[in-house]
C-alpha atoms as a PDB file:
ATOM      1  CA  UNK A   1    -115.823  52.450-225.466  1.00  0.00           C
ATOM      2  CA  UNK A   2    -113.209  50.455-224.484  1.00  0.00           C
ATOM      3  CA  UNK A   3    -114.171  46.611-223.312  1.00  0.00           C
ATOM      4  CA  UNK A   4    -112.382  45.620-219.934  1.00  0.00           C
ATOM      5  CA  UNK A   5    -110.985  42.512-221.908  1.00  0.00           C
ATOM      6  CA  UNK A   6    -109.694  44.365-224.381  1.00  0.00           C
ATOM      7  CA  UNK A   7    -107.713  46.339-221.603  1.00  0.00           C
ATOM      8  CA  UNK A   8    -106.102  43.913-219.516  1.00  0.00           C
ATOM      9  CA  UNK A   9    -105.993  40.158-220.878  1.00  0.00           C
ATOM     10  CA  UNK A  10    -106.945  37.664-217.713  1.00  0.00           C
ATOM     11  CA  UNK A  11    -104.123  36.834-215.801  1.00  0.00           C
ATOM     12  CA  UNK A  12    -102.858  32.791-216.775  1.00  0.00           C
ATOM     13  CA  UNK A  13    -100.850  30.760-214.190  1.00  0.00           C
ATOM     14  CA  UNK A  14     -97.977  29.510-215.925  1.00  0.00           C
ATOM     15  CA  UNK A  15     -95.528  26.477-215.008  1.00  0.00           C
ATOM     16  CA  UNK A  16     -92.047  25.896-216.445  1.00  0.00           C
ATOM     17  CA  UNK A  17     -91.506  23.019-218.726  1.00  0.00           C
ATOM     18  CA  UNK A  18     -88.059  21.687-219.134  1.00  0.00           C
ATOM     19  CA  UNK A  19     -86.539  22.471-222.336  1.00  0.00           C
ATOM     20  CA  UNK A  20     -89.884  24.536-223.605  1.00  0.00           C
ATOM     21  CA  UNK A  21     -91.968  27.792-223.389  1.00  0.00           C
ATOM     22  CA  UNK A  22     -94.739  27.825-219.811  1.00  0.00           C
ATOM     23  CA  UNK A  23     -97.532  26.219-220.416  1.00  0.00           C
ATOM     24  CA  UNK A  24    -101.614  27.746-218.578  1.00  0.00           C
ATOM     25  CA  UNK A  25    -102.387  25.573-215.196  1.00  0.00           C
ATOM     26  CA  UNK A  26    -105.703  24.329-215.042  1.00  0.00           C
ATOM     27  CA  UNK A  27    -106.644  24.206-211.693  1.00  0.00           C
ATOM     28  CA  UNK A  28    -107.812  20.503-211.510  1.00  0.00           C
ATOM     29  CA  UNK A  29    -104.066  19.515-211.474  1.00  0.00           C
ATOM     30  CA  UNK A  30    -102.272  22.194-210.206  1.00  0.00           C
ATOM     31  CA  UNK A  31    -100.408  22.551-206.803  1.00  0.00           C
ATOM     32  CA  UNK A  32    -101.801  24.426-203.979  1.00  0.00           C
ATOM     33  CA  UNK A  33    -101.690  28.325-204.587  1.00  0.00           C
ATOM     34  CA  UNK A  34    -101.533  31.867-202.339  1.00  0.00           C
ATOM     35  CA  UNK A  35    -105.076  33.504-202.297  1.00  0.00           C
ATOM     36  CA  UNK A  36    -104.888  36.626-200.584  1.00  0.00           C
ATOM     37  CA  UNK A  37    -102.269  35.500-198.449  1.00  0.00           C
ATOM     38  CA  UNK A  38    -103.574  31.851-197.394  1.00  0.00           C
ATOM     39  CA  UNK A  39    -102.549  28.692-198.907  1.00  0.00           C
ATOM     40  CA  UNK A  40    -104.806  26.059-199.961  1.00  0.00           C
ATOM     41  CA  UNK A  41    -104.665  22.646-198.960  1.00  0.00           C
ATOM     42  CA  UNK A  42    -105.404  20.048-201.493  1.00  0.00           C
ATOM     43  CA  UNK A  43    -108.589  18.709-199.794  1.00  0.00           C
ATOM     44  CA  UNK A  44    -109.963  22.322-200.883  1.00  0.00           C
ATOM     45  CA  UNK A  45    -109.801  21.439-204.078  1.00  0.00           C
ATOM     46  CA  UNK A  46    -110.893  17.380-204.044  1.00  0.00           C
ATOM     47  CA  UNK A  47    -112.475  17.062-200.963  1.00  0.00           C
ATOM     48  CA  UNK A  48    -115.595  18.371-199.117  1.00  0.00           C
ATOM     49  CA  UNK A  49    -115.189  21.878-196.778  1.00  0.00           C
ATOM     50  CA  UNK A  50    -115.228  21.266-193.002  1.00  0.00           C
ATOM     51  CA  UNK A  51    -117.945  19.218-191.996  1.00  0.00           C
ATOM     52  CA  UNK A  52    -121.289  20.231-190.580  1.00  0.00           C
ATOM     53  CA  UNK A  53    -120.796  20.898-186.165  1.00  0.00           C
ATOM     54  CA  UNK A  54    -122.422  18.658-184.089  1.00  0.00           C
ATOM     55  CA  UNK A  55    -126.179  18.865-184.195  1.00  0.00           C
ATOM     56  CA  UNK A  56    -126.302  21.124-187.597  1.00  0.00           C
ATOM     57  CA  UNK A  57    -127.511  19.567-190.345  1.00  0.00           C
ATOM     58  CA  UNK A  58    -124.887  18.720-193.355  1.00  0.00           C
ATOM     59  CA  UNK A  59    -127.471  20.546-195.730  1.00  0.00           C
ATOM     60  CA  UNK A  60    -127.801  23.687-193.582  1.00  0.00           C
ATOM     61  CA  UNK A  61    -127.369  27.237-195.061  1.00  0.00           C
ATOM     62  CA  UNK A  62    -124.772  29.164-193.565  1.00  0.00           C
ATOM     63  CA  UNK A  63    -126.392  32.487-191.349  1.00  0.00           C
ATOM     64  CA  UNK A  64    -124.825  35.303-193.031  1.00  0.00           C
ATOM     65  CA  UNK A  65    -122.273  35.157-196.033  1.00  0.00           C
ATOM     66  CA  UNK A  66    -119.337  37.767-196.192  1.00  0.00           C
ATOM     67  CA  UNK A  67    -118.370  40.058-199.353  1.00  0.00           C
ATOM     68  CA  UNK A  68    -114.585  39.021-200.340  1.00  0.00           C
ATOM     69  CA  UNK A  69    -112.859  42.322-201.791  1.00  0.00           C
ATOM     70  CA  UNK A  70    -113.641  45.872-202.909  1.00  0.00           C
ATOM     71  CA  UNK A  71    -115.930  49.031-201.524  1.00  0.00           C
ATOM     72  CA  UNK A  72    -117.357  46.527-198.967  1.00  0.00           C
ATOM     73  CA  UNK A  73    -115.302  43.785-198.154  1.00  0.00           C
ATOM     74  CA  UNK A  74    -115.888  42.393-194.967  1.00  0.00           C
ATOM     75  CA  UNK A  75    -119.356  42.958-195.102  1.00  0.00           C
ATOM     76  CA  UNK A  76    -121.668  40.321-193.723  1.00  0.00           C
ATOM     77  CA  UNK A  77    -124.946  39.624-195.764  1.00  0.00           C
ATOM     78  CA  UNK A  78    -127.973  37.792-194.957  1.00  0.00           C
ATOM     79  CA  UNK A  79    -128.849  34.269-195.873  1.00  0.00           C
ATOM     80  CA  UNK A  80    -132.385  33.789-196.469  1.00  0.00           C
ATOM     81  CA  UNK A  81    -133.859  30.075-194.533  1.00  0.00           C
ATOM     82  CA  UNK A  82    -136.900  28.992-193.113  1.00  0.00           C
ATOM     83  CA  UNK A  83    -140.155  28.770-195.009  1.00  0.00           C
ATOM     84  CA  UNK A  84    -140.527  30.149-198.443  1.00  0.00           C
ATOM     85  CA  UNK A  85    -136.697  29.408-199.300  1.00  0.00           C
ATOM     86  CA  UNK A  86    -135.922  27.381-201.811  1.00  0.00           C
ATOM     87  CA  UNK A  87    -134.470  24.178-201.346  1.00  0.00           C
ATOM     88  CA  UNK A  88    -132.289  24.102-204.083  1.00  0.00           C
ATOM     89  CA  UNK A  89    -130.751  27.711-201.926  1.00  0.00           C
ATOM     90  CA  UNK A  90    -126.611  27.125-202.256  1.00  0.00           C
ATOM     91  CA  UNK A  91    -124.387  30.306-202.037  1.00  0.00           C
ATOM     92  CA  UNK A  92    -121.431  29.969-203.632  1.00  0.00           C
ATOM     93  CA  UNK A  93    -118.744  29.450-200.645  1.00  0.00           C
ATOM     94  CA  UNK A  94    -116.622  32.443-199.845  1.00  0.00           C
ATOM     95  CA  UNK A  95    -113.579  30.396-200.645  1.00  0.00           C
ATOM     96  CA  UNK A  96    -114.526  29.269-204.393  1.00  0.00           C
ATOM     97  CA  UNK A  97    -115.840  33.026-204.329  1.00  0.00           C
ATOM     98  CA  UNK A  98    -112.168  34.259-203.546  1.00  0.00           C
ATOM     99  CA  UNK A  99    -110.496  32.112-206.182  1.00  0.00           C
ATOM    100  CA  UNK A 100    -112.975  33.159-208.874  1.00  0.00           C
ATOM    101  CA  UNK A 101    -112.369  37.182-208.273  1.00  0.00           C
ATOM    102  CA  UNK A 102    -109.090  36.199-208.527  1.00  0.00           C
ATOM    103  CA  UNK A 103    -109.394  34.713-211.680  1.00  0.00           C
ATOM    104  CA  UNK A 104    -111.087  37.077-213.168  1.00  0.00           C
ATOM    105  CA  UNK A 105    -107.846  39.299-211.746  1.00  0.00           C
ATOM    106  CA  UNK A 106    -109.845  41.375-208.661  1.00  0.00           C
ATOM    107  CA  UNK A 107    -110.823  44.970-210.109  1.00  0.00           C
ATOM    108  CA  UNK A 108    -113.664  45.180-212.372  1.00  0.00           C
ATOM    109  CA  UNK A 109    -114.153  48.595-212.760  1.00  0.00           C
ATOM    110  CA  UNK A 110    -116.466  49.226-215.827  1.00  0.00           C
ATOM    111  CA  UNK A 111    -117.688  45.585-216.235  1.00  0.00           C
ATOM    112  CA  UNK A 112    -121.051  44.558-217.228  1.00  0.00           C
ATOM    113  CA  UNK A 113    -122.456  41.846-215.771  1.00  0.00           C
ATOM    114  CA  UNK A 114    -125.377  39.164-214.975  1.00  0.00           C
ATOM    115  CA  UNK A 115    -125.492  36.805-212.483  1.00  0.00           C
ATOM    116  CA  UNK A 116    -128.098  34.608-214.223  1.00  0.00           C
ATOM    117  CA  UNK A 117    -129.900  32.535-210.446  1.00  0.00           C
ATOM    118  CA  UNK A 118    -129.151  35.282-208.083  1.00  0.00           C
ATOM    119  CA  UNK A 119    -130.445  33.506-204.942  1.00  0.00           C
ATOM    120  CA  UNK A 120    -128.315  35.109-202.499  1.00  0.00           C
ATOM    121  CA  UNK A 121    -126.526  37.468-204.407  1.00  0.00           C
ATOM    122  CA  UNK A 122    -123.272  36.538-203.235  1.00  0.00           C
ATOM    123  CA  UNK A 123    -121.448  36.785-207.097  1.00  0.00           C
ATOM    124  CA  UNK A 124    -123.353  39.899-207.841  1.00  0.00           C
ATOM    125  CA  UNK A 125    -122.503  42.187-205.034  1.00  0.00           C
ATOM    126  CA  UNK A 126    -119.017  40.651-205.021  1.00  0.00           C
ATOM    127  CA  UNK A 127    -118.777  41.864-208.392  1.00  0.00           C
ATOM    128  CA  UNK A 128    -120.472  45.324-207.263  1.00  0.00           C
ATOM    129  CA  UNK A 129    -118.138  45.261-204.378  1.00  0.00           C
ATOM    130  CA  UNK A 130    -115.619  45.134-207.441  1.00  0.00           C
ATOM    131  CA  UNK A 131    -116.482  48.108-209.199  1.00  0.00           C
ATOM    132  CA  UNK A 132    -118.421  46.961-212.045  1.00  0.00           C
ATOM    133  CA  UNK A 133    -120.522  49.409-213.737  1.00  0.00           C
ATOM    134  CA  UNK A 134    -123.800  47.484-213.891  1.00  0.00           C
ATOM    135  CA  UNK A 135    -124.624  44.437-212.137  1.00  0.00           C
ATOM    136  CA  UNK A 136    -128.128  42.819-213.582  1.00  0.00           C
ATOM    137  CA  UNK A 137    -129.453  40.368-210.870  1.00  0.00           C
ATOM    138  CA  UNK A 138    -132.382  37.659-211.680  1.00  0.00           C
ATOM    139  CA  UNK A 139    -134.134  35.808-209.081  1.00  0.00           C
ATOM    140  CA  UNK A 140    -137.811  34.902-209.599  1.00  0.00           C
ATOM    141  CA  UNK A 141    -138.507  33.439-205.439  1.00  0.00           C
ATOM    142  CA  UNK A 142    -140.297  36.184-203.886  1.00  0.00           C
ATOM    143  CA  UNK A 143    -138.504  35.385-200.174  1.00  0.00           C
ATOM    144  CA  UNK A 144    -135.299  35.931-201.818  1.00  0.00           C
ATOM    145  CA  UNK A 145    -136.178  39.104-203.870  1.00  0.00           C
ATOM    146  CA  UNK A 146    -137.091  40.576-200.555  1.00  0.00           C
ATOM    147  CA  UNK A 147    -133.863  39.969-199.323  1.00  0.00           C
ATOM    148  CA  UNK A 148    -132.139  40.935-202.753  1.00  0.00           C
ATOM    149  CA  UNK A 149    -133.677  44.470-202.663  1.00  0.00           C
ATOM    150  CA  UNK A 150    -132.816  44.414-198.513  1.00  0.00           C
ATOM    151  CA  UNK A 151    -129.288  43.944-199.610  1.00  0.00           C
ATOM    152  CA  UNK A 152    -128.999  46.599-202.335  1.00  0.00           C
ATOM    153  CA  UNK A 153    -130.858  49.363-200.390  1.00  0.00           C
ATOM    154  CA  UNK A 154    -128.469  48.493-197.102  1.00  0.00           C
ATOM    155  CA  UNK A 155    -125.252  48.968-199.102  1.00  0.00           C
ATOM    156  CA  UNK A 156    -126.615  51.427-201.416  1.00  0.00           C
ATOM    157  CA  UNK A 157    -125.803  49.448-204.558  1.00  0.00           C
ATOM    158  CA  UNK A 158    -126.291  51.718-207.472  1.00  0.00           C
ATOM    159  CA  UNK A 159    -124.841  49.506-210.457  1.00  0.00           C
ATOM    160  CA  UNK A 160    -126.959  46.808-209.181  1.00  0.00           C
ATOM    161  CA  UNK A 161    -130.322  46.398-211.199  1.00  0.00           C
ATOM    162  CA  UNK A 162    -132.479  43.791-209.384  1.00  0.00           C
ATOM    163  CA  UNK A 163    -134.780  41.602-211.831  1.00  0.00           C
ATOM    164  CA  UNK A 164    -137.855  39.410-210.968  1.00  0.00           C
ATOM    165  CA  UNK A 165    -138.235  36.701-213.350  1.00  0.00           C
ATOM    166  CA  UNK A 166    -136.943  33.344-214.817  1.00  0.00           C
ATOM    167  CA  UNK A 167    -133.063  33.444-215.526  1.00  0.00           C
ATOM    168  CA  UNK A 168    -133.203  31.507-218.346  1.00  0.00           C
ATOM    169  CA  UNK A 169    -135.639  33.250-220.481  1.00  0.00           C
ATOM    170  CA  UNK A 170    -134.185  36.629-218.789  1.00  0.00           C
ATOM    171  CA  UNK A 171    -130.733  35.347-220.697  1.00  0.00           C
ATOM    172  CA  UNK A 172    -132.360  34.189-224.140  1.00  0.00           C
ATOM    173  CA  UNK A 173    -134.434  38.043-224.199  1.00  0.00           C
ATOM    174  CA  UNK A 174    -130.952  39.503-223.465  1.00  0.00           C
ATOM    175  CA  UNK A 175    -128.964  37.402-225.943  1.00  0.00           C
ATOM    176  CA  UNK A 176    -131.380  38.353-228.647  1.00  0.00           C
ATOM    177  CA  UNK A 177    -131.742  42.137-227.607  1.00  0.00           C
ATOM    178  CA  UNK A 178    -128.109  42.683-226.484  1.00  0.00           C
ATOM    179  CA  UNK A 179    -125.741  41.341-228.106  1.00  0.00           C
ATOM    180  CA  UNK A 180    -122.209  41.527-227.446  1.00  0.00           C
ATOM    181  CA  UNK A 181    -122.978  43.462-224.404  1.00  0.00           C
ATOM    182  CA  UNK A 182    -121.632  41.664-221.350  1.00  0.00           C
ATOM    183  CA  UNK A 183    -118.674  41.371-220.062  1.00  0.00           C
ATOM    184  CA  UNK A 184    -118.872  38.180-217.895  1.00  0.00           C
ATOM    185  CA  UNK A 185    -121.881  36.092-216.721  1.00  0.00           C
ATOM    186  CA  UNK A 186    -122.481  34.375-213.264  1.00  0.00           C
ATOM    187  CA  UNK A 187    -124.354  30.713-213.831  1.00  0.00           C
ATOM    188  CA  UNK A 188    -124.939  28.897-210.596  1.00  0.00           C
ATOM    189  CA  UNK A 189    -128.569  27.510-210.415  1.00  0.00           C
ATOM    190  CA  UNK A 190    -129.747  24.895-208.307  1.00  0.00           C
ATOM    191  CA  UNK A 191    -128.010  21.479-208.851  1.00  0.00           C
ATOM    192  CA  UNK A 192    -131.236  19.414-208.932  1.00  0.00           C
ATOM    193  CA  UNK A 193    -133.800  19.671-211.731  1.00  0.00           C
ATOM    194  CA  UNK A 194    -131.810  21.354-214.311  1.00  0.00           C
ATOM    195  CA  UNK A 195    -131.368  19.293-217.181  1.00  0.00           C
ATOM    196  CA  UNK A 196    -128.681  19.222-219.794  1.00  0.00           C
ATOM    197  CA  UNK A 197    -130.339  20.336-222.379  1.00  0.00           C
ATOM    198  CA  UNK A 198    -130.752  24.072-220.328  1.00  0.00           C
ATOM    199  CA  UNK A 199    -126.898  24.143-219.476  1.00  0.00           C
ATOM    200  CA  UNK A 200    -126.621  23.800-223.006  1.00  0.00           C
ATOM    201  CA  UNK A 201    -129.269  26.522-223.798  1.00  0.00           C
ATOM    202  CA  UNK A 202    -127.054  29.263-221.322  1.00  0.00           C
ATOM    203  CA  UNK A 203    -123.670  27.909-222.989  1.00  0.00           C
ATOM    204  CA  UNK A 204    -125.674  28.957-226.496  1.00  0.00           C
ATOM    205  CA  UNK A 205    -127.144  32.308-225.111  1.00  0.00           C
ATOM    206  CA  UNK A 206    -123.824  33.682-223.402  1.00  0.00           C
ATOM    207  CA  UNK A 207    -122.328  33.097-226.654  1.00  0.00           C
ATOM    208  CA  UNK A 208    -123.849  35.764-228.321  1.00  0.00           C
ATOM    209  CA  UNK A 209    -124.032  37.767-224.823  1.00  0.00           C
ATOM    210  CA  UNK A 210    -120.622  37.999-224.071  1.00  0.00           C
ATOM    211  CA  UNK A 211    -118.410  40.541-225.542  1.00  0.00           C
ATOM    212  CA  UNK A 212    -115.223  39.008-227.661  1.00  0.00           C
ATOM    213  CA  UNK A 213    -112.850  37.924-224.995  1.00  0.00           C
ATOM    214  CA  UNK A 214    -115.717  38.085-221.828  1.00  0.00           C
ATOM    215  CA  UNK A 215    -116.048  35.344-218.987  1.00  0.00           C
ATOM    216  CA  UNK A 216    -118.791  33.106-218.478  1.00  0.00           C
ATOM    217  CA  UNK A 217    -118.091  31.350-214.308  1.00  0.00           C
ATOM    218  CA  UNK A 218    -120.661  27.663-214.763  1.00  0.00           C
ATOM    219  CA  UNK A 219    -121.212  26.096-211.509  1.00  0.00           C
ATOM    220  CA  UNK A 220    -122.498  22.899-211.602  1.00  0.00           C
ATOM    221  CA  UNK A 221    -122.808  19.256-210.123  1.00  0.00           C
ATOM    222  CA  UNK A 222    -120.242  17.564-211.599  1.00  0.00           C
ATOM    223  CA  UNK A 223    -117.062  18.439-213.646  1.00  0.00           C
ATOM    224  CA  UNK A 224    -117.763  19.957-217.475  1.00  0.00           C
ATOM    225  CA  UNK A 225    -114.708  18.305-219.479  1.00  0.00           C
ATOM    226  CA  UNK A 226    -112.028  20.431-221.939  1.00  0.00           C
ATOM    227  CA  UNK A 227    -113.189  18.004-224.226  1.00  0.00           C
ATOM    228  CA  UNK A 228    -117.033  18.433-224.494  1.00  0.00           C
ATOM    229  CA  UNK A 229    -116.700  22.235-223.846  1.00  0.00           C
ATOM    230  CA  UNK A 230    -114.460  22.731-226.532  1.00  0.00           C
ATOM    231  CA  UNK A 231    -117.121  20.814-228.670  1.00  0.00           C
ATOM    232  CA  UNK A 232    -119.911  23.411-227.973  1.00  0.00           C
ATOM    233  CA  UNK A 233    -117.290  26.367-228.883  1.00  0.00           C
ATOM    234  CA  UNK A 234    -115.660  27.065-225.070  1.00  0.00           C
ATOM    235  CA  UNK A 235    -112.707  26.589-223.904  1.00  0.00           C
ATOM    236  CA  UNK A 236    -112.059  26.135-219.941  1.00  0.00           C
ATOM    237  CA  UNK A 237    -109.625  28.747-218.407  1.00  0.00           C
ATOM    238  CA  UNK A 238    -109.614  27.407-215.093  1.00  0.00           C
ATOM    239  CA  UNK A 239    -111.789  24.674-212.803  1.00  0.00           C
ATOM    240  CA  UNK A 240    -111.944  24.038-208.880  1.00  0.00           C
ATOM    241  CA  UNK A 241    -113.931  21.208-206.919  1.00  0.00           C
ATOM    242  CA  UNK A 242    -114.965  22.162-203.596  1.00  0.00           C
ATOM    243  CA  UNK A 243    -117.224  19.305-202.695  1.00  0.00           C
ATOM    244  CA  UNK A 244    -120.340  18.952-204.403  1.00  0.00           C
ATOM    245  CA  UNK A 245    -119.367  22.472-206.591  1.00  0.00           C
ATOM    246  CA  UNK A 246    -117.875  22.306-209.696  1.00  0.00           C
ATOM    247  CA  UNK A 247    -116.746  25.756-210.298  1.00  0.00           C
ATOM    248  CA  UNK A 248    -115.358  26.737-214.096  1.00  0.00           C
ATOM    249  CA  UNK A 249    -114.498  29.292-215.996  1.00  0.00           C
ATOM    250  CA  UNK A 250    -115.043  29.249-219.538  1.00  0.00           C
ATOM    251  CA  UNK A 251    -114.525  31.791-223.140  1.00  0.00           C
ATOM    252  CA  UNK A 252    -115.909  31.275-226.234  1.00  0.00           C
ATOM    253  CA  UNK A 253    -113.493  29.761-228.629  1.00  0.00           C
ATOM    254  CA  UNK A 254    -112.748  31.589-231.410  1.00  0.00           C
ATOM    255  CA  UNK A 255    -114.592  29.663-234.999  1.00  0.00           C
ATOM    256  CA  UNK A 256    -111.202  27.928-235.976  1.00  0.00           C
ATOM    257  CA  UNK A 257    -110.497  26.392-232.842  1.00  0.00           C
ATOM    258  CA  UNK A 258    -114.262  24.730-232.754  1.00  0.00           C
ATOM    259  CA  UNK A 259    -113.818  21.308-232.008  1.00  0.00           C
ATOM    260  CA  UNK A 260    -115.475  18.722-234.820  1.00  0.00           C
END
């Protein structure tokens, strides 16, 4: 079988440098860019989005979140609030959303992937949206796995496998049962009370996940450096801030370029 990677290589920005060769943008200092027809203003990528309307709360979830591209773009989906939702609850915004598919260059027909904290399951059914061939989904809340299976039945989501459970022990079982079997992973758990120590754990498990070449997207609180990546065997392909999000996308390096 051939891997998606292996197919089509991920698209790289370029910019001209007088008197050499185009060197990759990463996105933290790079000028605006079109997505899908709309230009980004630098506060997207710095600043905060719009703030909260009068009388809504700056930590209130959105109502519904929208699917981006593919079989069901357009589509609204639930957002789970009120009691029994977590409060660590953050869907990735449909803007980052857009810039990551992009990214990862739109179609992923024949992709395997996990999106490692579900929650809303706004990355996985993008993805299935997408045309990836399997979608694995792991949420352990039980408000939001009723809404997870809600989703999947409503759109009729075959690829998508929904999984009850811990994410992080869900990724070391697969790491040690799978290898090599994954094509890119989706890492966006709640921002408080995750420590270090278990972002490094899922950098170490979707090493050995990933297939040679795949994709691992880390959101976070704060910005992951080139620097430190590249010292735990990644290298950063692209990063955005939007507000309190750090999005990045990340490969594994290959052994030689390891940084000491």
């Amino acid at each position: 079988m051939v891997r998606p990677m292996e197919r089509s290589a991920l698209p790289v920005l370029s910019a001209s440098v007088p008197g050499g060769k185009g060197k990759p943008l990463d996105d933290s200092a790079s000028a605006p860019k079109q997505v899908a027809g709309k230009r980004f203003k630098d506060k997207s990528r710095t600043g905060p989005f719009p703030a909260a309307r009068p009388g809504q709360s700056a930590n209130a979830l959105p109502g519904v979140i929208r699917i981006i591209g593919g079989q069901w773009r357009r589509r609204k989906l639930p957002v789970a609030q009120g009691p029994g939702v977590p409060a660590g609850l953050r869907p990735t915004p449909d803007r980052v959303r857009e810039t990551l598919f992009n990214w990862l260059g739109q179609d992923l027909g024949g992709w395997r992937c996990v999106d490692v904290c579900a929650g809303t399951g706004a990355l996985g059914f993008e993805a299935a949206s997408r045309g990836a061939a399997r979608v694995r989904m792991i949420e352990q809340h039980p408000v939001l796995l009723k809404q997870l299976h809600g989703i999947c039945k409503q759109l009729d989501a075959q690829a998508v496998q929904i999984v009850a459970g811990d994410g992080m022990r869900f990724l070391r079982d697969m790491a040690n049962r799978e290898p090599g079997s994954v094509d890119v992973i989706f890492f966006d758990p709640p921002f408080s009370g995750f420590s270090g120590e278990a972002y490094d754990d899922a950098l170490r498990r979707a090493s050995v996940l990933l297939v040679p070449g795949g994709n691992f997207y880390l959101e976070s609180g704060r910005e992951w450096r080139a620097d430190e990546l590249a010292a735990k065997g990644w290298e950063r392909r692209r990063y955005l801030r939007a507000g309190a999000a750090h999005a990045h996308l990340l490969r594994v390096l290959p052994k030689e370029e390891i940084s000491l």
